[in-house]
Protein backbone atom coordinates (compact mmCIF):
# COMPACT_ATOMS: atom_id res chain seq x y z
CA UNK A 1 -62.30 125.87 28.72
CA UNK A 2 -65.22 128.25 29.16
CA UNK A 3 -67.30 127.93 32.71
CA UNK A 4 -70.82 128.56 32.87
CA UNK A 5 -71.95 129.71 36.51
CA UNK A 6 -73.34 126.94 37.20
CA UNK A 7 -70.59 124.83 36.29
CA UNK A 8 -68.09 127.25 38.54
CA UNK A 9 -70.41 126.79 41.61
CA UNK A 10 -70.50 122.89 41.04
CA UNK A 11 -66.74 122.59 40.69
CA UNK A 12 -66.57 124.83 44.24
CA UNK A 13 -68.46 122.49 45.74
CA UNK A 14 -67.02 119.78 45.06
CA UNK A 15 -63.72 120.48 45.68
CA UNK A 16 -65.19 121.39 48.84
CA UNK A 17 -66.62 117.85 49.45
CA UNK A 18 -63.09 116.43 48.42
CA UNK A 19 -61.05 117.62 51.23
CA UNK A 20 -62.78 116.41 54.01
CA UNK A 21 -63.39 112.96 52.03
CA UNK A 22 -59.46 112.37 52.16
CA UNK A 23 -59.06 113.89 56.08
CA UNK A 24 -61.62 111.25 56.36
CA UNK A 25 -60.11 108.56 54.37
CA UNK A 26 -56.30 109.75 55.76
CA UNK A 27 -57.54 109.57 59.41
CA UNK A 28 -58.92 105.82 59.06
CA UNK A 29 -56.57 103.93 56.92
CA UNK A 30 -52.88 103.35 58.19
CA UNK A 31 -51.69 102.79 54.73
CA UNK A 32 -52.59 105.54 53.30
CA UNK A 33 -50.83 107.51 56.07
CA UNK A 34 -47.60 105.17 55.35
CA UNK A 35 -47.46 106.21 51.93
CA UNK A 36 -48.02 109.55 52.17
CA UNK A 37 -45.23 109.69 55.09
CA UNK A 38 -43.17 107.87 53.22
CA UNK A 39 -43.27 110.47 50.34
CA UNK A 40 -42.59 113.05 52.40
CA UNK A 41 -39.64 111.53 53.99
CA UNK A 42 -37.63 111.24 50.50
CA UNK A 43 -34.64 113.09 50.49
C-alpha cells in the first residue's frame, strides 16, 4: 500500500489518540479489565 505524507502523519496521529482512548476506557470499566486479566492468566 503506498502512503502519501499526509496519510503517514494522519495514521501517527491517530494511533496516538488510540492509546490513551483504551487507558481511558481500561481504567473505567471493570469488565474490560476482567477480560483482559483473564487472557493473561491462561496457561
Amino acid at each position: 500500500m503506498l502512503q502519501t505524507p499526509c496519510l503517514r502523519k494522519a495514521m501517527k496521529a491517530l494511533s496516538q489518540i488510540t492509546i490513551p482512548v483504551f487507558l481511558i476506557r481500561y481504567l473505567d470499566e471493570l469488565e474490560l479489565r476482567q477480560a483482559i486479566e483473564k487472557l493473561f492468566n491462561k496457561v
